[in-house]
Protein backbone atom coordinates (compact mmCIF):
# COMPACT_ATOMS: atom_id res chain seq x y z
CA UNK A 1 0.00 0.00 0.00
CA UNK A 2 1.40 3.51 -1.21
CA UNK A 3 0.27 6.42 0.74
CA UNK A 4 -1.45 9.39 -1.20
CA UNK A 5 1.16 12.45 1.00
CA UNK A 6 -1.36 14.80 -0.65
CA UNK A 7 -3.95 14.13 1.02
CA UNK A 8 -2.67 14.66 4.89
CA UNK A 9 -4.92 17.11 7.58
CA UNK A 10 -4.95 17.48 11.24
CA UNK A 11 -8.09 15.89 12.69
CA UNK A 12 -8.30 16.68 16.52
CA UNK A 13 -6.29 16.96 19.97
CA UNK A 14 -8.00 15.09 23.02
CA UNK A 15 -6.67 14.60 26.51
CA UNK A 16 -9.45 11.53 26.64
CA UNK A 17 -10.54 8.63 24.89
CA UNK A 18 -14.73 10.31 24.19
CA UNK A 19 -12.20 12.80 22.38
CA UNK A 20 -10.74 10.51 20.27
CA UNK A 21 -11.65 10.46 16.59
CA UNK A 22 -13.98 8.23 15.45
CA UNK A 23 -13.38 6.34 12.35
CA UNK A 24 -12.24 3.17 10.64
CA UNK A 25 -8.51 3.65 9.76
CA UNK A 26 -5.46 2.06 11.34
CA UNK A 27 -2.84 4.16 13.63
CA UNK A 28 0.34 4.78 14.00
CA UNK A 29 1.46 6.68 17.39
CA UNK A 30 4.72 8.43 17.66
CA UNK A 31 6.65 8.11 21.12
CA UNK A 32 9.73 9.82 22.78
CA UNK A 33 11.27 12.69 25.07
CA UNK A 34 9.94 15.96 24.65
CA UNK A 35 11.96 18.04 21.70
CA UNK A 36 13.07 14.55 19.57
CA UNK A 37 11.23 15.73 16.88
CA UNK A 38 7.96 13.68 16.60
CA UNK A 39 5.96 16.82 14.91
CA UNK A 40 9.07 17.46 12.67
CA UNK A 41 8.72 13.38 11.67
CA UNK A 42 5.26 14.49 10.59
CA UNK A 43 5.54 17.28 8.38
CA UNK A 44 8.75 15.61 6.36
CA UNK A 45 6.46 12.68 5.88
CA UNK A 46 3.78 14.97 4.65
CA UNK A 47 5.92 16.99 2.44
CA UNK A 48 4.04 20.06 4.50
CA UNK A 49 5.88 22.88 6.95
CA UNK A 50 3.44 23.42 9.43
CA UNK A 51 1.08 20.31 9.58
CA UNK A 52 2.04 19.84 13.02
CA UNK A 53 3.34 22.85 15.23
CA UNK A 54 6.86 22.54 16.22
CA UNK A 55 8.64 23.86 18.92
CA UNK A 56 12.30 24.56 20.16
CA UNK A 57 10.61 24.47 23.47
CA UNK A 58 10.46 21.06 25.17
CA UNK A 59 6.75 20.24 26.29
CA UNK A 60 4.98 22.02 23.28
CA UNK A 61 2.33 18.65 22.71
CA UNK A 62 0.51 18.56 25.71
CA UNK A 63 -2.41 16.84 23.85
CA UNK A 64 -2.50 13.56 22.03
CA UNK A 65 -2.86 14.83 18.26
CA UNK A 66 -4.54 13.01 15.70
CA UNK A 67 -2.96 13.19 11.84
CA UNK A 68 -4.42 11.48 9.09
CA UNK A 69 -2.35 11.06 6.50
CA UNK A 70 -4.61 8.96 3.17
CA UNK A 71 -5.46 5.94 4.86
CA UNK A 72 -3.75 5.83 8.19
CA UNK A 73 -3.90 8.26 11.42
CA UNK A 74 -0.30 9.42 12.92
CA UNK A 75 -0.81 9.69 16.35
CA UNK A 76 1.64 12.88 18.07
CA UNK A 77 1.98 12.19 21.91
CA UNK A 78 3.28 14.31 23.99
CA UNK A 79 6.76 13.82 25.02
CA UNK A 80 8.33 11.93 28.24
CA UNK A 81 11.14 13.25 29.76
CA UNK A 82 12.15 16.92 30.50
CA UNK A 83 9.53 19.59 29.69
CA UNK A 84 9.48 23.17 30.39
CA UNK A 85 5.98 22.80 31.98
CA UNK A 86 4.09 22.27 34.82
CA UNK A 87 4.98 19.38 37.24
CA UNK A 88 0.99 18.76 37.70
CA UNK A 89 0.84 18.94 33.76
CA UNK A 90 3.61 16.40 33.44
CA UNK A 91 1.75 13.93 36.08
CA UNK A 92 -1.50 14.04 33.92
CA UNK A 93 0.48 13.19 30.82
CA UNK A 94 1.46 9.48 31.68
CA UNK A 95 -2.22 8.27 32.28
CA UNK A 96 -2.92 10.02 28.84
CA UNK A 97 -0.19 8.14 27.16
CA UNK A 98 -0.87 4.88 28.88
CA UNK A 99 -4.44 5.22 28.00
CA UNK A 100 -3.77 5.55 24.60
CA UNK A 101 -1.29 3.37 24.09
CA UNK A 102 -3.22 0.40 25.94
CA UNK A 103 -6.97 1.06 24.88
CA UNK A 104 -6.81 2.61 21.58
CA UNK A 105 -8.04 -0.27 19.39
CA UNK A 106 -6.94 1.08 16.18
CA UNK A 107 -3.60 1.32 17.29
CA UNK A 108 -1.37 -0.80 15.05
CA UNK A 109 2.24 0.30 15.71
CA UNK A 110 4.65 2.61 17.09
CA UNK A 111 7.55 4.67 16.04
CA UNK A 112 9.47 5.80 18.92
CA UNK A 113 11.94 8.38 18.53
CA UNK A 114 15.38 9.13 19.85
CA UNK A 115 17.56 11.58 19.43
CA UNK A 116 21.12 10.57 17.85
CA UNK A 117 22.96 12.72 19.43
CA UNK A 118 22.54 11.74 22.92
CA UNK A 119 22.66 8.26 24.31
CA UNK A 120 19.22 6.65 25.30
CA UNK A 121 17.85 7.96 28.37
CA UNK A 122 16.27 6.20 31.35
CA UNK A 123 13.18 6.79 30.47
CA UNK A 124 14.03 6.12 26.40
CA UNK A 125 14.60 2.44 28.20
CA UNK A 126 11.95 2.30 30.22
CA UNK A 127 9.37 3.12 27.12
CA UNK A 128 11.28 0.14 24.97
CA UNK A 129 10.96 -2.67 27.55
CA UNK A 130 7.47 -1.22 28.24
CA UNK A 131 6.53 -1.71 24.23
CA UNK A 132 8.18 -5.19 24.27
CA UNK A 133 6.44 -5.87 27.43
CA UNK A 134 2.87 -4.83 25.82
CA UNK A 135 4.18 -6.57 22.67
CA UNK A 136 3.03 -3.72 20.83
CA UNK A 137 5.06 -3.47 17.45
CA UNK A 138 7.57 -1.13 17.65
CA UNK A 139 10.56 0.32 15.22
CA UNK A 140 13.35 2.65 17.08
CA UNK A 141 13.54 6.22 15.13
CA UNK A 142 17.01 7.95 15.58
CA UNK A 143 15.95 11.70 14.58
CA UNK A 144 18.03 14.57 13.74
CA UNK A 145 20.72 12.74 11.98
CA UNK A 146 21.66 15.69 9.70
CA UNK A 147 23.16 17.09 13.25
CA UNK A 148 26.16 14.67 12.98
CA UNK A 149 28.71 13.32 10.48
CA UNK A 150 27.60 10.34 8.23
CA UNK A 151 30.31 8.06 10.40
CA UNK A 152 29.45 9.57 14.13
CA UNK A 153 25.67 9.27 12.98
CA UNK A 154 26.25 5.56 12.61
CA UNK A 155 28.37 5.17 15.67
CA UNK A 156 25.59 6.91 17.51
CA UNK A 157 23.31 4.54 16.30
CA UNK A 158 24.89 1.24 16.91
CA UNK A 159 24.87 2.49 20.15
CA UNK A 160 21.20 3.42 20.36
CA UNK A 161 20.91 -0.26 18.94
CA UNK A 162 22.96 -2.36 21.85
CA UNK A 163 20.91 0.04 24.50
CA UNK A 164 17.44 -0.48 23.44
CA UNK A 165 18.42 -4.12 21.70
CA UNK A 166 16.90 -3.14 18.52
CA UNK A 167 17.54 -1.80 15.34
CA UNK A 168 17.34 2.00 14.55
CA UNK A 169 16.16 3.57 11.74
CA UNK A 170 18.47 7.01 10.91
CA UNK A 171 16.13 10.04 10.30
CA UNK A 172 16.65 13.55 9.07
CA UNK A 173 13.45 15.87 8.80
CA UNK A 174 15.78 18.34 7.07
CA UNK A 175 17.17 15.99 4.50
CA UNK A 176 14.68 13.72 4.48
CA UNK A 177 16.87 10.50 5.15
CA UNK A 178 15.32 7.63 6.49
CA UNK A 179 11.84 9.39 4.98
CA UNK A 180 11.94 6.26 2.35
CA UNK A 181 12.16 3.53 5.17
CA UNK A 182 9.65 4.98 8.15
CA UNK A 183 6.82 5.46 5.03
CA UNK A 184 7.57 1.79 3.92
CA UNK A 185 7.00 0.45 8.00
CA UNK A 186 4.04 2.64 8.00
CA UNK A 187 2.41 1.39 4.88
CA UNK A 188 3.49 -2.33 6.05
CA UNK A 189 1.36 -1.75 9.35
CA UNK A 190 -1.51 -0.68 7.55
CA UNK A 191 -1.77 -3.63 5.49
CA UNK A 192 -0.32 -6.09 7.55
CA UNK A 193 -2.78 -5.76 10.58
């Protein structure tokens, strides 16, 4: 299954499941620490600048965001980790995500993102062996890969690979590497499942 890039829109942000879209399409949710670049992911897959707001700003998705993008819904959480916001609108975050991620039915997969330049974090861990736990399927992004040299970028990433125990995709949202491989797991979800 090829998906149609053209026809990509923002549906809805919910902090609840009777928020939640209703319709018949599979989805794909996006996971990782605040600032990895999640919204980023989603406008280079949609060939569009500002389908989904970005921010230098850790903590700028505070909702779950709903993208559909032809004939499968990206799902935007908010981000894990460090977040310039409030501590009380951190602790309401995790039973959002867990909700989601445990009672959304038309949840097929996950991408969760890391950033390349850093080595996993705790809680980058904690989210794999949760996944693998839930035995939700899963594919490891490393994002921002156009921020180091073709041979650290790999180092980096063998790294990311022996921490988590699986294999990383390399991403770029400027230069669009990896753009070819996340579309082709995406499309194989949809059918697939």
């Amino acid at each position: 299954m090829s998906i149609n890039l053209q026809a990509s829109e923002f549906l809805i942000s919910a902090v609840n499941e009777k928020q939640y879209p209703k319709h018949q399409f599979k989805e794909i949710a996006l996971v990782g620490r605040s600032n990895v670049g999640k919204s980023s992911l989603i406008n280079a897959l949609a060939n569009r600048k500002n389908l989904a707001r970005t921010s230098n700003q850790p903590g700028r998705t505070q909702t779950i965001n709903f993208y559909r993008m032809d004939k499968i819904v990206i799902v935007d959480l908010p981000g894990y980790g460090f977040a310039r916001v409030p501590e009380s609108v951190r602790r309401a975050w995790r039973p959002m995500i867990e909700g989601y991620l445990t009672n959304r039915e038309n949840l097929v997969g996950i991408l969760q993102l890391v950033d390349i330049r850093h080595k996993p974090t705790n809680d980058d861990i904690m989210m794999t062996n949760w996944l693998k736990e839930m035995k939700i399927p899963f594919v490891i992004v490393a994002t921002k890969a156009d921020k180091l040299s073709k041979s650290k970028a790999l180092t980096n990433s063998k790294q990311i690979s022996q921490i988590l125990g699986e294999e990383t995709i390399l991403f770029s949202a400027q230069t669009r590497q990896g753009k070819p491989e996340v579309l082709g797991i995406l499309s194989k979800w949809a059918k697939e499942l």
